[in-house]
PDB file of N, CA and C in Angstrom:
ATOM      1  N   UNK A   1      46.729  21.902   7.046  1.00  0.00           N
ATOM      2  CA  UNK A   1      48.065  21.948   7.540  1.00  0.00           C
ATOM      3  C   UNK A   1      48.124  22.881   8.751  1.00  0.00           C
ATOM      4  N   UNK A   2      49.397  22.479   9.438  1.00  0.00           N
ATOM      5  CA  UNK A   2      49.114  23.352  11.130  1.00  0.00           C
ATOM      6  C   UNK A   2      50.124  24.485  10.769  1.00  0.00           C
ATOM      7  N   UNK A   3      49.717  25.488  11.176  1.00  0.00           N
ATOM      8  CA  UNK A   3      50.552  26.763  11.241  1.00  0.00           C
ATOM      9  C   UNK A   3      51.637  27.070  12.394  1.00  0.00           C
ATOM     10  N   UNK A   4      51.181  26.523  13.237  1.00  0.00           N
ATOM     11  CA  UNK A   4      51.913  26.367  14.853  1.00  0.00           C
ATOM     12  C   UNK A   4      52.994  25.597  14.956  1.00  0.00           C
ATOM     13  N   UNK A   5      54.199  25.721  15.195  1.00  0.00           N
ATOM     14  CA  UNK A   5      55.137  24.877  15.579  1.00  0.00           C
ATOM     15  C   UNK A   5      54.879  24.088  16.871  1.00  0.00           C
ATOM     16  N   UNK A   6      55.514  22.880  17.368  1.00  0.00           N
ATOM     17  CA  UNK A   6      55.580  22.164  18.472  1.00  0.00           C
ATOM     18  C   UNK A   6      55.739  22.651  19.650  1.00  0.00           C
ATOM     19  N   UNK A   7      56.733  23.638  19.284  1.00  0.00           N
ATOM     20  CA  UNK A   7      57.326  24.533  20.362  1.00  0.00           C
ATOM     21  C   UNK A   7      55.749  25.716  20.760  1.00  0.00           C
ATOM     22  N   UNK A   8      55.094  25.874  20.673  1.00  0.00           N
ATOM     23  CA  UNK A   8      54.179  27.194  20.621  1.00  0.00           C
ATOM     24  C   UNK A   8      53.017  26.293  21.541  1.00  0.00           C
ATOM     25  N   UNK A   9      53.144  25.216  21.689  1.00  0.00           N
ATOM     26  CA  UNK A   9      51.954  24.425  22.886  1.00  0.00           C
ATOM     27  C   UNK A   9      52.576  24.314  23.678  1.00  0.00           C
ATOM     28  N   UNK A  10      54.170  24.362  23.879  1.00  0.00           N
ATOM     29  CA  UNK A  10      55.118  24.129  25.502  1.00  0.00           C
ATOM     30  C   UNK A  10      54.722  25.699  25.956  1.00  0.00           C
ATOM     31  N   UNK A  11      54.900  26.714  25.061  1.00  0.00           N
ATOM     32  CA  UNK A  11      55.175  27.670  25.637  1.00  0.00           C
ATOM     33  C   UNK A  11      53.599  28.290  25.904  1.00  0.00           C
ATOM     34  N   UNK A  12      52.793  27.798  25.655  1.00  0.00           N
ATOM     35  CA  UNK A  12      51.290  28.129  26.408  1.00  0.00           C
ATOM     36  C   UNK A  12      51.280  27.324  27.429  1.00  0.00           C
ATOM     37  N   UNK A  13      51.366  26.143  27.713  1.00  0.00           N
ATOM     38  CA  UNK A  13      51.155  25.371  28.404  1.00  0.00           C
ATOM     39  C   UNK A  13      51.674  25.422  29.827  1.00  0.00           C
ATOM     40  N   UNK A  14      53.522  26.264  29.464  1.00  0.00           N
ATOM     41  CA  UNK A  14      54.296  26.517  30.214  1.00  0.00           C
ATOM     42  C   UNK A  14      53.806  28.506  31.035  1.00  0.00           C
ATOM     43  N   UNK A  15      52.912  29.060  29.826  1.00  0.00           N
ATOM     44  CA  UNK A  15      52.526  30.075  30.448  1.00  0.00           C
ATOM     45  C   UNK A  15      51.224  29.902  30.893  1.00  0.00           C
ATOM     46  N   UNK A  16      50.126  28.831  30.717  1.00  0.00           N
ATOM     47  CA  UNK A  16      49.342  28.602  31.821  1.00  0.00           C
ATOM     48  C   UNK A  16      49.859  27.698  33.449  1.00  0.00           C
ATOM     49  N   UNK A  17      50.937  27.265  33.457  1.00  0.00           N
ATOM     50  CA  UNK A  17      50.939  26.864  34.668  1.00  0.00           C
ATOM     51  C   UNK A  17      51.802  28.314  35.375  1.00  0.00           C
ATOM     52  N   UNK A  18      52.771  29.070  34.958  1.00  0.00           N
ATOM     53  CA  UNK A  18      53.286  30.448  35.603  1.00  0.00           C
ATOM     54  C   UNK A  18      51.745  30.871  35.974  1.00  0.00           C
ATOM     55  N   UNK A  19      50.517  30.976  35.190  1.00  0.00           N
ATOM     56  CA  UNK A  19      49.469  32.115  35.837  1.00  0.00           C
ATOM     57  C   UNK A  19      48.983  30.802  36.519  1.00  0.00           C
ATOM     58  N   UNK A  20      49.029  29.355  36.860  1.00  0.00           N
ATOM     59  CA  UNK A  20      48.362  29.307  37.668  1.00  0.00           C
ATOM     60  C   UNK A  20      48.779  29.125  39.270  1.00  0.00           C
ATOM     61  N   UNK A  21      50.317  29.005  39.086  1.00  0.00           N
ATOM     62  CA  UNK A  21      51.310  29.658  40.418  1.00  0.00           C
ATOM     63  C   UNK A  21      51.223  30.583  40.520  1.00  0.00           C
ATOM     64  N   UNK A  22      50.875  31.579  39.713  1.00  0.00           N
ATOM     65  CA  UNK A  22      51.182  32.515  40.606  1.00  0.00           C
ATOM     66  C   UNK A  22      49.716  32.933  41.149  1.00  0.00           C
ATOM     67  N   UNK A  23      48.298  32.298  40.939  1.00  0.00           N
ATOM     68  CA  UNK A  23      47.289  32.303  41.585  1.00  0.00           C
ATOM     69  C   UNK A  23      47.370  31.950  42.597  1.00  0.00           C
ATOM     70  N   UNK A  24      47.686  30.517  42.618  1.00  0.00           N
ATOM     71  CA  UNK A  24      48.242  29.985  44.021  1.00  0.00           C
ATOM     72  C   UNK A  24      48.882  30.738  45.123  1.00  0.00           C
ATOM     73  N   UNK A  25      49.976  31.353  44.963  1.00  0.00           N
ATOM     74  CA  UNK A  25      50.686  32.043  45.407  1.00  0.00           C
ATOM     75  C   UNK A  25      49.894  32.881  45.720  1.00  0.00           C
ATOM     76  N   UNK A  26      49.099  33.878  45.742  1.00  0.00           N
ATOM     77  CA  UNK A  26      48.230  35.143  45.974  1.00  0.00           C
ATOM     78  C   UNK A  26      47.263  34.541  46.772  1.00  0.00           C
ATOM     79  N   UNK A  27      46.602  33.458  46.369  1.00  0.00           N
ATOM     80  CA  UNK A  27      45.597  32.876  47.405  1.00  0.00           C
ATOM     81  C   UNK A  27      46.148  32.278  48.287  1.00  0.00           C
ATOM     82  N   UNK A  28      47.427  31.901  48.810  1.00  0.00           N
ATOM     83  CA  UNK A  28      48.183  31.515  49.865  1.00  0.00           C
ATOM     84  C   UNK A  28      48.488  32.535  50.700  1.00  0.00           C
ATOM     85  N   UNK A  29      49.361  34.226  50.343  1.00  0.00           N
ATOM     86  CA  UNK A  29      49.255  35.041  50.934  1.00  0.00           C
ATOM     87  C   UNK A  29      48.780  35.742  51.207  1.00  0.00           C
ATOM     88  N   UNK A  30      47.243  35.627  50.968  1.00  0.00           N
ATOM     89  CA  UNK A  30      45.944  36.164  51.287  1.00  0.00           C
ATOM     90  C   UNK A  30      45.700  35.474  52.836  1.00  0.00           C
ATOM     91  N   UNK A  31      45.400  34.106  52.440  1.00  0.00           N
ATOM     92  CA  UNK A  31      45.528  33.361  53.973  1.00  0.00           C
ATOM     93  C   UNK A  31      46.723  33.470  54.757  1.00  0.00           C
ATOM     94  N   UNK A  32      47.783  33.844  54.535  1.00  0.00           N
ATOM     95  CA  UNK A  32      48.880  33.579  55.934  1.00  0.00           C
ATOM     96  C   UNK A  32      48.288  35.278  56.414  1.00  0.00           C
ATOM     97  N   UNK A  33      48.096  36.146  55.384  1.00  0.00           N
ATOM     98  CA  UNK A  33      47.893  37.480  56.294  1.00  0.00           C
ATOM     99  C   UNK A  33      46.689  37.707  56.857  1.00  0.00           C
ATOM    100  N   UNK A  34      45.464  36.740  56.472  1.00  0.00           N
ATOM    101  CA  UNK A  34      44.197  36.542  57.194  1.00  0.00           C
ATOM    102  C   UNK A  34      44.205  35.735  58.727  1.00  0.00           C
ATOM    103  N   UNK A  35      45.215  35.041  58.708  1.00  0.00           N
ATOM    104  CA  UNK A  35      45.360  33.703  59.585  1.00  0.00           C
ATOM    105  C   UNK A  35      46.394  34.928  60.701  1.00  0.00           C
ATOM    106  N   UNK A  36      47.232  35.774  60.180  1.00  0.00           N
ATOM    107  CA  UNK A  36      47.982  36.394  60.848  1.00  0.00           C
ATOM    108  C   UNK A  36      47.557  37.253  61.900  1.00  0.00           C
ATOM    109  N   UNK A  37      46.318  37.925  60.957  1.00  0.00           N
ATOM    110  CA  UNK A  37      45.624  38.470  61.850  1.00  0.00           C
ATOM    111  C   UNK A  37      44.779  38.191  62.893  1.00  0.00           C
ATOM    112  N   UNK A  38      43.738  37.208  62.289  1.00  0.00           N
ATOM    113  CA  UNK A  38      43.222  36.231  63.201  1.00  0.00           C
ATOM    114  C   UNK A  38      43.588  35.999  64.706  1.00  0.00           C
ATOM    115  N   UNK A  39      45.465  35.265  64.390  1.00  0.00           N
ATOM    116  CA  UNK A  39      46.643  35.246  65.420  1.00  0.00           C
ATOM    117  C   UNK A  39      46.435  36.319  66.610  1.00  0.00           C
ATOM    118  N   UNK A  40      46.370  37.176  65.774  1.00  0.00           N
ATOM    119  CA  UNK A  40      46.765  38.783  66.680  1.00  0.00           C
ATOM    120  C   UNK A  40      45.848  39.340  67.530  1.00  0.00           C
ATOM    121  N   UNK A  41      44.802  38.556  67.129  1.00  0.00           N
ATOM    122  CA  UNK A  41      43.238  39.265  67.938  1.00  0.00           C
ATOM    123  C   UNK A  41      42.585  40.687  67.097  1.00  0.00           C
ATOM    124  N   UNK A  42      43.396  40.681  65.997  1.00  0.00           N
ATOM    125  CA  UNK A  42      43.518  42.535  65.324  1.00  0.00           C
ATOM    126  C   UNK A  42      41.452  42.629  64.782  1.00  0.00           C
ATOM    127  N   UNK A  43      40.648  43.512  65.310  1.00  0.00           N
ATOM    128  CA  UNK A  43      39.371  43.564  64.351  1.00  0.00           C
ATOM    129  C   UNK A  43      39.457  44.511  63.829  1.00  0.00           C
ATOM    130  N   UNK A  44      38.845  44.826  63.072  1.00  0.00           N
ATOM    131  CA  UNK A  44      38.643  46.290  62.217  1.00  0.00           C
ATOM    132  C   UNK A  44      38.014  47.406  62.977  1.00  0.00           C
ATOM    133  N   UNK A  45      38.633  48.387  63.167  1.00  0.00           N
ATOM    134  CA  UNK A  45      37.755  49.876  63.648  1.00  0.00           C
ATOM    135  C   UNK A  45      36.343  50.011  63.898  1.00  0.00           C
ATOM    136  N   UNK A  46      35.645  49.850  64.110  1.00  0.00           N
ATOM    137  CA  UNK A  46      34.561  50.214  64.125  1.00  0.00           C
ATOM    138  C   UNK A  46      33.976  51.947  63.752  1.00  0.00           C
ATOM    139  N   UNK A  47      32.713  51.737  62.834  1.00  0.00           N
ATOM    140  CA  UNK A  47      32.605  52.662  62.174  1.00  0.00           C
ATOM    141  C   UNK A  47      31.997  53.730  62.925  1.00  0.00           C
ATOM    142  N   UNK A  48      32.703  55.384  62.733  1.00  0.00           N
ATOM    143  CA  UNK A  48      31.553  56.037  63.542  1.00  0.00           C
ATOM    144  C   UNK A  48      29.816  56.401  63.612  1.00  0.00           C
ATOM    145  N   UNK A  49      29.723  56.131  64.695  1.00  0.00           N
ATOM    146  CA  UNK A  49      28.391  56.789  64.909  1.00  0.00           C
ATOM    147  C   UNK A  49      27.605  57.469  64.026  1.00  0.00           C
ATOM    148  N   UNK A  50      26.901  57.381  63.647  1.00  0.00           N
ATOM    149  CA  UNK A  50      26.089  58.025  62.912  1.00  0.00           C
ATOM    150  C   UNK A  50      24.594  58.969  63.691  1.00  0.00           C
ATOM    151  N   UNK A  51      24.723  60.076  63.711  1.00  0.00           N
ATOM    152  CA  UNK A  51      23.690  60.738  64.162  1.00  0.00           C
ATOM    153  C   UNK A  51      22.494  60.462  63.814  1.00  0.00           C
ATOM    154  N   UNK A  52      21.812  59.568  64.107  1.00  0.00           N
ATOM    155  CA  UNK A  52      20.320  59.586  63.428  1.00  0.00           C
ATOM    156  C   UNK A  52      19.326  60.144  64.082  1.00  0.00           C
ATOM    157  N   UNK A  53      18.289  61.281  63.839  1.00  0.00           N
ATOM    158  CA  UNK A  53      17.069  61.474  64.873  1.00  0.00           C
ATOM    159  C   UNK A  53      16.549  60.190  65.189  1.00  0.00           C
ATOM    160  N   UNK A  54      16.009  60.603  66.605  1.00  0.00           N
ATOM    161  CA  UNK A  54      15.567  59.080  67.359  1.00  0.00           C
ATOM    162  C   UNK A  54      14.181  58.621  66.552  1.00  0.00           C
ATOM    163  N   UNK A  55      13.826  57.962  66.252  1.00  0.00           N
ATOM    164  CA  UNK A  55      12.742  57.417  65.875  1.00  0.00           C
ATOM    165  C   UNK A  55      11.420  58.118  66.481  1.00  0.00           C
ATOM    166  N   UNK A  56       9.860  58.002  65.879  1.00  0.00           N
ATOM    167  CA  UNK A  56       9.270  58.886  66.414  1.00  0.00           C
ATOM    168  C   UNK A  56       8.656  57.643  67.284  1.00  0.00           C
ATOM    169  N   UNK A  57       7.960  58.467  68.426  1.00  0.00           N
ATOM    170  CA  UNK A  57       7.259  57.180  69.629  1.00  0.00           C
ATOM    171  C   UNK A  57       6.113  56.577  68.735  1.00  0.00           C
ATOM    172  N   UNK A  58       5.573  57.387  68.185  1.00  0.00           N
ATOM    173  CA  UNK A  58       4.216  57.080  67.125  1.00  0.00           C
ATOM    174  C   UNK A  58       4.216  57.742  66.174  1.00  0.00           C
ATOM    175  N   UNK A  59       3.369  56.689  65.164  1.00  0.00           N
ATOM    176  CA  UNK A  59       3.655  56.903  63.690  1.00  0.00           C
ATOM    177  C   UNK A  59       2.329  58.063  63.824  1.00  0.00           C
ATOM    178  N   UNK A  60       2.877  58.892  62.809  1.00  0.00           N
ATOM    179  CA  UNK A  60       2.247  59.969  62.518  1.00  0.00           C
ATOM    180  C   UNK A  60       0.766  60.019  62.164  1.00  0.00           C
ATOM    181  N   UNK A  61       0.319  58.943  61.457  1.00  0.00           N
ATOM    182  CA  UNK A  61      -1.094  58.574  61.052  1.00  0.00           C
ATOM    183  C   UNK A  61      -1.710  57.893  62.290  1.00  0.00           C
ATOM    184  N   UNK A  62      -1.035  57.330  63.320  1.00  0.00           N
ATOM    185  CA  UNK A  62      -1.696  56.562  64.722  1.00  0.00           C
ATOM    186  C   UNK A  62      -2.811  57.635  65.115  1.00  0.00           C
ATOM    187  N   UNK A  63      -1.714  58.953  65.136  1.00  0.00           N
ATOM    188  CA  UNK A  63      -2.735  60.034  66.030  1.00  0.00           C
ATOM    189  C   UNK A  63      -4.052  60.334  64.936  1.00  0.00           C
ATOM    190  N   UNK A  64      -3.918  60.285  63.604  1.00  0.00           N
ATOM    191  CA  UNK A  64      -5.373  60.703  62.836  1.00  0.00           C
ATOM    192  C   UNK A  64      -6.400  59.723  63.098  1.00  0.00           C
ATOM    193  N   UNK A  65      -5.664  58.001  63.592  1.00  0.00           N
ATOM    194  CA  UNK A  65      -6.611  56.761  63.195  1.00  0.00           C
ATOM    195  C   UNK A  65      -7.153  57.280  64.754  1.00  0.00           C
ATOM    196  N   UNK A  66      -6.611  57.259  65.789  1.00  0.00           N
ATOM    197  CA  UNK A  66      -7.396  57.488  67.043  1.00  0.00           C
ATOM    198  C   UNK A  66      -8.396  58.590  67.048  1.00  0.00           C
ATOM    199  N   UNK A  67      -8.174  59.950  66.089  1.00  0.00           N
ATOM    200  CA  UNK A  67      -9.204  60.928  66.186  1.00  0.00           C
ATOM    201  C   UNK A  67     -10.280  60.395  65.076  1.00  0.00           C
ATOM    202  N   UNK A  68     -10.124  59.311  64.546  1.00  0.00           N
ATOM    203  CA  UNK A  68     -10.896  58.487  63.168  1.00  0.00           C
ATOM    204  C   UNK A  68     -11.838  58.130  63.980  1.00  0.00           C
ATOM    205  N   UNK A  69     -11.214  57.144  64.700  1.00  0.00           N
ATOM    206  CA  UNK A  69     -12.015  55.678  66.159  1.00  0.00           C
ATOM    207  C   UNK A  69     -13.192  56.545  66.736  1.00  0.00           C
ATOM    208  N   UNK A  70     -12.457  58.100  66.888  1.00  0.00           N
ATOM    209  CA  UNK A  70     -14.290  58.094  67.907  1.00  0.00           C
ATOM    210  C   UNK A  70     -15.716  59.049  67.110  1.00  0.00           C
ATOM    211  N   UNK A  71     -15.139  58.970  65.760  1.00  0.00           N
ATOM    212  CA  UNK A  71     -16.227  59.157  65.306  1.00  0.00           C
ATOM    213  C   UNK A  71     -17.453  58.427  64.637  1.00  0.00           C
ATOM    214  N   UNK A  72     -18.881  58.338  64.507  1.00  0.00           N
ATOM    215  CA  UNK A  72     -19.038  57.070  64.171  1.00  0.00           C
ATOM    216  C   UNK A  72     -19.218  56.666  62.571  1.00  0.00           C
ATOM    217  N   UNK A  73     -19.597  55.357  62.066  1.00  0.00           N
ATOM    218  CA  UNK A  73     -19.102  54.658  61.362  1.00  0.00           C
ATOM    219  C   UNK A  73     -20.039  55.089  59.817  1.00  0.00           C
ATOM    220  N   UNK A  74     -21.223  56.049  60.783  1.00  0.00           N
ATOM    221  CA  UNK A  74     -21.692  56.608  59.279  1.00  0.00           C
ATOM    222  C   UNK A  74     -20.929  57.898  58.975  1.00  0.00           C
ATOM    223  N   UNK A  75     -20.326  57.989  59.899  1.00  0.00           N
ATOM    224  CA  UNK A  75     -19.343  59.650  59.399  1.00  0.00           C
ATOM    225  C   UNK A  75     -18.540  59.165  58.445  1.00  0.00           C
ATOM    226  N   UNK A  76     -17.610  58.110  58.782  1.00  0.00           N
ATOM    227  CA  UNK A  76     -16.587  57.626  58.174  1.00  0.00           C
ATOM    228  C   UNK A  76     -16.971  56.864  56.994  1.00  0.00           C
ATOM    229  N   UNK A  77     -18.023  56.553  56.506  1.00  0.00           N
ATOM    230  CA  UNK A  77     -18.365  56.145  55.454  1.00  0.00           C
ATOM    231  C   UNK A  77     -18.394  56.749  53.834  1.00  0.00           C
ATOM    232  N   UNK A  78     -18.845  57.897  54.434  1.00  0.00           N
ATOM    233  CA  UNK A  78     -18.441  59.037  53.221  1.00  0.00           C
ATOM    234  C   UNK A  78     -17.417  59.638  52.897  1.00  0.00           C
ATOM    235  N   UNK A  79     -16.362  59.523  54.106  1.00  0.00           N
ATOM    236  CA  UNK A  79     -15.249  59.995  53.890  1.00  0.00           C
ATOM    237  C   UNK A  79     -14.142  58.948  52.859  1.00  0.00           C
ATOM    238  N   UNK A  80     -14.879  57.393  53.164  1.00  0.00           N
ATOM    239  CA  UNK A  80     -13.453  56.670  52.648  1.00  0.00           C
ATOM    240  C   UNK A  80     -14.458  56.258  51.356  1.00  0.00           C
ATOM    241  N   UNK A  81     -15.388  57.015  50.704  1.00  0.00           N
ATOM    242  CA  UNK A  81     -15.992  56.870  49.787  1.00  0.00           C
ATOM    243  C   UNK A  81     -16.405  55.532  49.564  1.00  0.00           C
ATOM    244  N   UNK A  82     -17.416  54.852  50.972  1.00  0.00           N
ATOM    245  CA  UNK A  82     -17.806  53.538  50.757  1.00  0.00           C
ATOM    246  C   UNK A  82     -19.091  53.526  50.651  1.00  0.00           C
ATOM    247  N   UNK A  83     -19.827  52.183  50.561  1.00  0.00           N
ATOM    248  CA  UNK A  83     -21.336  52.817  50.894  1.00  0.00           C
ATOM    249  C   UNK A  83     -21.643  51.575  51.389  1.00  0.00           C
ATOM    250  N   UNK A  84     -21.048  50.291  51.749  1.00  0.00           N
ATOM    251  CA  UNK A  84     -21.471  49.652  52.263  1.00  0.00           C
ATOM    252  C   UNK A  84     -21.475  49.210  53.884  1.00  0.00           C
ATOM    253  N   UNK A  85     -22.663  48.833  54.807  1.00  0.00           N
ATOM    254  CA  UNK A  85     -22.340  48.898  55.700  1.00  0.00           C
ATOM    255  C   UNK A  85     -21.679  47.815  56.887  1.00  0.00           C
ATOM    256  N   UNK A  86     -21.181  46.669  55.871  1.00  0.00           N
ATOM    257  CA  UNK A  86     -20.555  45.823  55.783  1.00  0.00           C
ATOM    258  C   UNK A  86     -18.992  45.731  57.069  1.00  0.00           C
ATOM    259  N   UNK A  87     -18.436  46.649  55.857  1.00  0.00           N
ATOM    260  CA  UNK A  87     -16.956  47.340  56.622  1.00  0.00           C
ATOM    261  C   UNK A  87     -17.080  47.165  58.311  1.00  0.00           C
ATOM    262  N   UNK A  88     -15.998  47.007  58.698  1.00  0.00           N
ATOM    263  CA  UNK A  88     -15.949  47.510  60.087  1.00  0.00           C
ATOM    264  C   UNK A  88     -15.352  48.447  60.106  1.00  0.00           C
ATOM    265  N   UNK A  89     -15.486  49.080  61.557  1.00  0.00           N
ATOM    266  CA  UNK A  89     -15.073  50.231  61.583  1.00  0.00           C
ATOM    267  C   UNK A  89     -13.923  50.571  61.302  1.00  0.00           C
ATOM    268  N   UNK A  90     -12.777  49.452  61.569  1.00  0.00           N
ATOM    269  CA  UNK A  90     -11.418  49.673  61.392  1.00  0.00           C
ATOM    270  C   UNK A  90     -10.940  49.803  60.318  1.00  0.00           C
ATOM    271  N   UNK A  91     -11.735  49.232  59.379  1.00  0.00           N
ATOM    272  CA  UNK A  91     -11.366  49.053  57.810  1.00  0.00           C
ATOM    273  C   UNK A  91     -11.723  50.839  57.559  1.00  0.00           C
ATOM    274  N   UNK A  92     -12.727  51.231  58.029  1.00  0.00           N
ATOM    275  CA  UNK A  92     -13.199  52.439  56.967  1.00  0.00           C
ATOM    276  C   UNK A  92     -12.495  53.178  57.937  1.00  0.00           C
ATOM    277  N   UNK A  93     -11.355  53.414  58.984  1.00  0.00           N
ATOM    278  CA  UNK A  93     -10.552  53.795  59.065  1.00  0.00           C
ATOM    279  C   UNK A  93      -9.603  54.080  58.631  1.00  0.00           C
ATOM    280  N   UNK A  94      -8.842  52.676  58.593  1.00  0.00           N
ATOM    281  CA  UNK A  94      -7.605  52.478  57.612  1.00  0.00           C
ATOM    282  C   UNK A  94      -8.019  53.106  56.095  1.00  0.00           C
ATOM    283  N   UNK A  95      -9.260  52.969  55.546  1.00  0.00           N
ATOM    284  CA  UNK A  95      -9.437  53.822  54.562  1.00  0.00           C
ATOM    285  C   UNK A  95      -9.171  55.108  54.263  1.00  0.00           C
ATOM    286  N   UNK A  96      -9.968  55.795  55.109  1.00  0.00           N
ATOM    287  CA  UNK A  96      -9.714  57.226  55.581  1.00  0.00           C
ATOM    288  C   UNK A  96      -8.266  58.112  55.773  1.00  0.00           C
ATOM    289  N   UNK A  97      -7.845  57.045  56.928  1.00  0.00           N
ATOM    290  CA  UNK A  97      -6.451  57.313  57.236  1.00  0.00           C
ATOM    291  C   UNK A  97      -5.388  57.097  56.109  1.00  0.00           C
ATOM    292  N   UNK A  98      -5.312  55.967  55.252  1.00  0.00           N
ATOM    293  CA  UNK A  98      -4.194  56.127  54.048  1.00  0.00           C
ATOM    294  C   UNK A  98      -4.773  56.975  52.978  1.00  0.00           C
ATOM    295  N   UNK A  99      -5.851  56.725  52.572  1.00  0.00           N
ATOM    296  CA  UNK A  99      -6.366  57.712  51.251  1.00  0.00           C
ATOM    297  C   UNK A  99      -6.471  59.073  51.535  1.00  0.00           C
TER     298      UNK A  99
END
């Protein structure tokens, strides 16, 4: 047996279409005041400046890999704990230089 009267599905039914006007309604005056602005040419502020130190010209490890480059390739072998003589030089650089 139903517990609900007849009347109790108008009045949901009747309070889902109020929330879904009045969605409507909000997403309508969302656009006339988007469109308004639009109209107006209006943009948003732009944010201030932010001080950042300038970037460095070279990365900090460039200058170790260049004092790496002119030494030779059996120096650098022991340093990047390799033993083969395989490597090129650049590799047992880059070794050196990140490890």
């Amino acid at each position: 047996m139903k517990s609900e009267s007849p009347t109790a599905d108008a009045v949901e039914l009747l309070l889902l279409a109020g929330l879904v006007a009045l969605e409507a309604a909000a997403v309508l005056l969302v656009s006339l005041v988007a469109l308004a602005l639009a109209a107006a040419g209006w943009r948003p502020s732009a944010s201030p400046a932010r001080s950042l130190p300038p970037p460095p010209a070279l990365h900090p490890l460039a200058l170790v890999a260049e004092e790496l480059l002119e030494l030779p390739a059996a120096a650098l072998r022991p340093m990047a704990g390799v033993r083969s003589k395989r490597l090129p030089k650049r590799e047992l650089v880059a070794l050196v230089a990140c490890c």
